[in-house]
Structure formats: C-alpha cells, structure tokens
Protein backbone atom coordinates (compact mmCIF):
# COMPACT_ATOMS: atom_id res chain seq x y z
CA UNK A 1 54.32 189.56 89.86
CA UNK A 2 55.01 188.87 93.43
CA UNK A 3 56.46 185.75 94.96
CA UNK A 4 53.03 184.95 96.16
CA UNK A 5 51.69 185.35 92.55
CA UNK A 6 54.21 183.03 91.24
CA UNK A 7 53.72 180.69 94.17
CA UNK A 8 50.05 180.54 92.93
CA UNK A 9 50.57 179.83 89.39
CA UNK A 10 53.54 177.26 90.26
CA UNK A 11 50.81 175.29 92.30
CA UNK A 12 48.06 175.93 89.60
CA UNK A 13 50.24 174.28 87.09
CA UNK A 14 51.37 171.48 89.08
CA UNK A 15 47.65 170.67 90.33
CA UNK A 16 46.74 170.53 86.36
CA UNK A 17 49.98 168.55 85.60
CA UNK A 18 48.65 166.12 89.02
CA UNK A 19 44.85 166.05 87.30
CA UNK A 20 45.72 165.06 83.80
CA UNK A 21 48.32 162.36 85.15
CA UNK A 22 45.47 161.66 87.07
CA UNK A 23 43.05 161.27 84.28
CA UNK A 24 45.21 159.33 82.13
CA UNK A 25 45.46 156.65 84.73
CA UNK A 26 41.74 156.42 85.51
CA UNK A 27 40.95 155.96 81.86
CA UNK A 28 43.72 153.08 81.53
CA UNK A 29 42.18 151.32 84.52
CA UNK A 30 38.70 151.89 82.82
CA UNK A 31 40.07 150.53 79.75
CA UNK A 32 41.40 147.31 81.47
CA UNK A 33 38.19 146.90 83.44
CA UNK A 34 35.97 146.70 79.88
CA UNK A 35 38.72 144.24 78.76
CA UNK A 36 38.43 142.31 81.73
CA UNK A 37 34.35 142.55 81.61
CA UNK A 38 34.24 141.05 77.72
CA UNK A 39 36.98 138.40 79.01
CA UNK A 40 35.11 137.61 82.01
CA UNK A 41 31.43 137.36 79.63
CA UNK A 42 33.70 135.38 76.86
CA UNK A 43 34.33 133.09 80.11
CA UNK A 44 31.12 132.38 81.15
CA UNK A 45 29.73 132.09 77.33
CA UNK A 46 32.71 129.05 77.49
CA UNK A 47 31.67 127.49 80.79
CA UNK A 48 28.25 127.89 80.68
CA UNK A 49 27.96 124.63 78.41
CA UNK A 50 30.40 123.11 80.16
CA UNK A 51 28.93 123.14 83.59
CA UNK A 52 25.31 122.30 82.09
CA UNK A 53 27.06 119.20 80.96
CA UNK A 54 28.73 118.53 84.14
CA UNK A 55 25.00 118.74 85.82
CA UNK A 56 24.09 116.09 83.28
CA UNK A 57 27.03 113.99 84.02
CA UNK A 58 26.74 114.51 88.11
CA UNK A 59 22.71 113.24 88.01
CA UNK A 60 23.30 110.75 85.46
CA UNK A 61 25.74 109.27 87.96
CA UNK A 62 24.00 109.53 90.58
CA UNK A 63 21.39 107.79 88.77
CA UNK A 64 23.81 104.75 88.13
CA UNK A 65 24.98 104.83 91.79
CA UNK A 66 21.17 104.51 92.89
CA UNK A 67 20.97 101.57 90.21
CA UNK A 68 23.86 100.21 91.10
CA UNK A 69 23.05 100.49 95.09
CA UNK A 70 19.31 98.77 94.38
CA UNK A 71 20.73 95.79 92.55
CA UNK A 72 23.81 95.51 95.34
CA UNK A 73 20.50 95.11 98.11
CA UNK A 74 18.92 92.78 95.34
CA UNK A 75 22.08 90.67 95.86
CA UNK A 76 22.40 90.88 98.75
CA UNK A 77 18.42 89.60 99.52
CA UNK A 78 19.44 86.43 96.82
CA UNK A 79 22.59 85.95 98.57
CA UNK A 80 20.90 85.36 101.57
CA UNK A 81 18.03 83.49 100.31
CA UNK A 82 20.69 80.92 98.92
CA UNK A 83 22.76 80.55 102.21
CA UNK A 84 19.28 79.81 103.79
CA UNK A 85 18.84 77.19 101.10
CA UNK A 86 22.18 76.14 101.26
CA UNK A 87 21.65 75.54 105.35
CA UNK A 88 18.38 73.97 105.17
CA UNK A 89 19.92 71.17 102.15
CA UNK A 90 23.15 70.80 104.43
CA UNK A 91 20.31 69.95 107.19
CA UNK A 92 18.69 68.03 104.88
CA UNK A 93 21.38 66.07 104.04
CA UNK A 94 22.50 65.39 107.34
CA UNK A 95 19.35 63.88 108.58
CA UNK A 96 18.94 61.62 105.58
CA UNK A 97 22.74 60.53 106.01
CA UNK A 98 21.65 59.24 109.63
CA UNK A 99 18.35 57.82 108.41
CA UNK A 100 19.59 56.15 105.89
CA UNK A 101 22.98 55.16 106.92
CA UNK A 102 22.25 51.93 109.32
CA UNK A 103 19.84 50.65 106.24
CA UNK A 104 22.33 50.61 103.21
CA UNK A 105 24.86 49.37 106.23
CA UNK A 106 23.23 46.16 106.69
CA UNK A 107 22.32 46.08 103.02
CA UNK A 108 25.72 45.79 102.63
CA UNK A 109 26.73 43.54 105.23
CA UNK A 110 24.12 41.22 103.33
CA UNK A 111 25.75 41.17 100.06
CA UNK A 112 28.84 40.85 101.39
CA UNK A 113 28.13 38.03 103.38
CA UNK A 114 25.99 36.40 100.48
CA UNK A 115 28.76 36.88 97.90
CA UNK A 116 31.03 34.88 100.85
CA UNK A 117 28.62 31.98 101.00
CA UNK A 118 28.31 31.49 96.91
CA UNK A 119 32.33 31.62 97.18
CA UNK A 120 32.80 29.34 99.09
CA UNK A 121 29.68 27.45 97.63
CA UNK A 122 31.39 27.45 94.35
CA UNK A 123 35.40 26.70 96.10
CA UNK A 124 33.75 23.59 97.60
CA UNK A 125 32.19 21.91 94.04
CA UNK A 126 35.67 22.88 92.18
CA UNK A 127 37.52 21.11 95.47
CA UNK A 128 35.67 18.06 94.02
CA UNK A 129 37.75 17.63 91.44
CA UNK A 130 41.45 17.19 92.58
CA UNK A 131 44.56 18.01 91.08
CA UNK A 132 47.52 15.85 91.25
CA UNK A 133 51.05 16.08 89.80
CA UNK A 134 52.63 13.15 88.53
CA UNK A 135 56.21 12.96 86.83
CA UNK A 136 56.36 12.93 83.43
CA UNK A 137 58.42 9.88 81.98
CA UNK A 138 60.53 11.91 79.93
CA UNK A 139 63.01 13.57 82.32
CA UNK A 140 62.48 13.83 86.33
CA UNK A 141 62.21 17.66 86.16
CA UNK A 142 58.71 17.88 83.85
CA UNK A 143 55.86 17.16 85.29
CA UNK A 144 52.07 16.90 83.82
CA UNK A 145 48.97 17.49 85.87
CA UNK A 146 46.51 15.13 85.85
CA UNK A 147 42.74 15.40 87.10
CA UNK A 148 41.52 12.67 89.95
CA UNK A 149 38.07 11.56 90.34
C-alpha cells in the first residue's frame, strides 16, 4: 500500500466515523422533536378548554358591561328628570312663598293685635277689683290682703 492508499482509507474511515456521529445526532434531535410534538398536542388538548371558557367569560362580561352601561344612561335620564323636578318645585316654592307671604303676614298682624285688645280687655275688668294691703293686728310685719269694692 502506498501513502496515497493509506491516505484514502484514513479519510474513508474518518468520513464513516463523521456520518454515523452524524446520524446519531439527527436521530436524537428527531427523537426530541416527537417528544416535543406529543407535549406541544398534550398542551393544546389542556388549553383548548381553557380558552373556550375564557371566550365565555370575555362575552359574558362584556354582556354585563353593556347591562351595566344601559342602566348607568337609565340613571343618568332619572337623575336628570329629578333635578328638573327638583328646579321646577324649588320655583314653585318660591313663587308661592311671595304670594302667599304678605297674606299670612297681615293674618298675623290681626291676631296679634286682637289677642292685645282681649288682654287688655280682660286687665281692665280684673283692675276693677282692687287690692289693698292692710296690717294685720297681730305683729307690724304680717300683713293680709284685702279686696276693695
């Protein structure tokens, strides 16, 4: 055998050395690839329900958000509607305070000034009948009170 001969065979040997090593990592990787495949199907068997359920959960809250946003402009149209009330009694109110205010005024002023007359009316007929102290015999300190007619 010549040098190139053994040359040859050297580099034969090493290519099939280089080809298996070769081989053994390609069928690893392919090995780790169907692991990762049944991993990645066990994963979406998993979350599959899951994000059906969050679907559910997202448009049943979106449901309560429109529910929630119709009554909010339901309350809002009442709230208004009672501030309108609210103004027009307040006006109400007002006006009826200066219509009626000068009547139940002088109303007043009448009773008053009646209940002054049947005072002093009634002062002058219990005037009538005087009062007078007069010393009592028994000591100069006691006195009785005596009516005069």
């Amino acid at each position: 055998m010549t040098a190139g001969d053994l040359a040859l065979v050297l580099a034969a040997t090493l290519l099939a050395f280089g080809f298996a090593a070769l081989i053994v990592v390609l069928l690893r990787v392919l090995d780790t690839l169907r692991i990762l495949r049944t991993e990645v199907d066990l994963l979406r068997r998993e979350t599959g329900p899951l994000l059906a359920e969050l679907r559910t959960s997202t448009q049943e809250a979106r449901f309560a958000v429109n529910e929630a946003r119709d009554d909010l402009q339901r309350f809002d149209r009442v709230l208004g509607s009672a501030e309108a009330i609210t103004d027009a009694v307040s006006g109400t109110g007002r006006v009826t305070r200066l219509a009626l205010s000068t009547p139940f005024i002088k109303v007043a002023a009448f009773v008053t000034g009646t209940t002054r007359v049947f005072k002093k009316l009634s002062a002058k007929n219990r005037s009538k009948a005087v009062l007078s102290v007069v010393p009592s015999s028994r000591s100069e300190r006691s006195h009785t009170v005596r009516k005069v007619r």
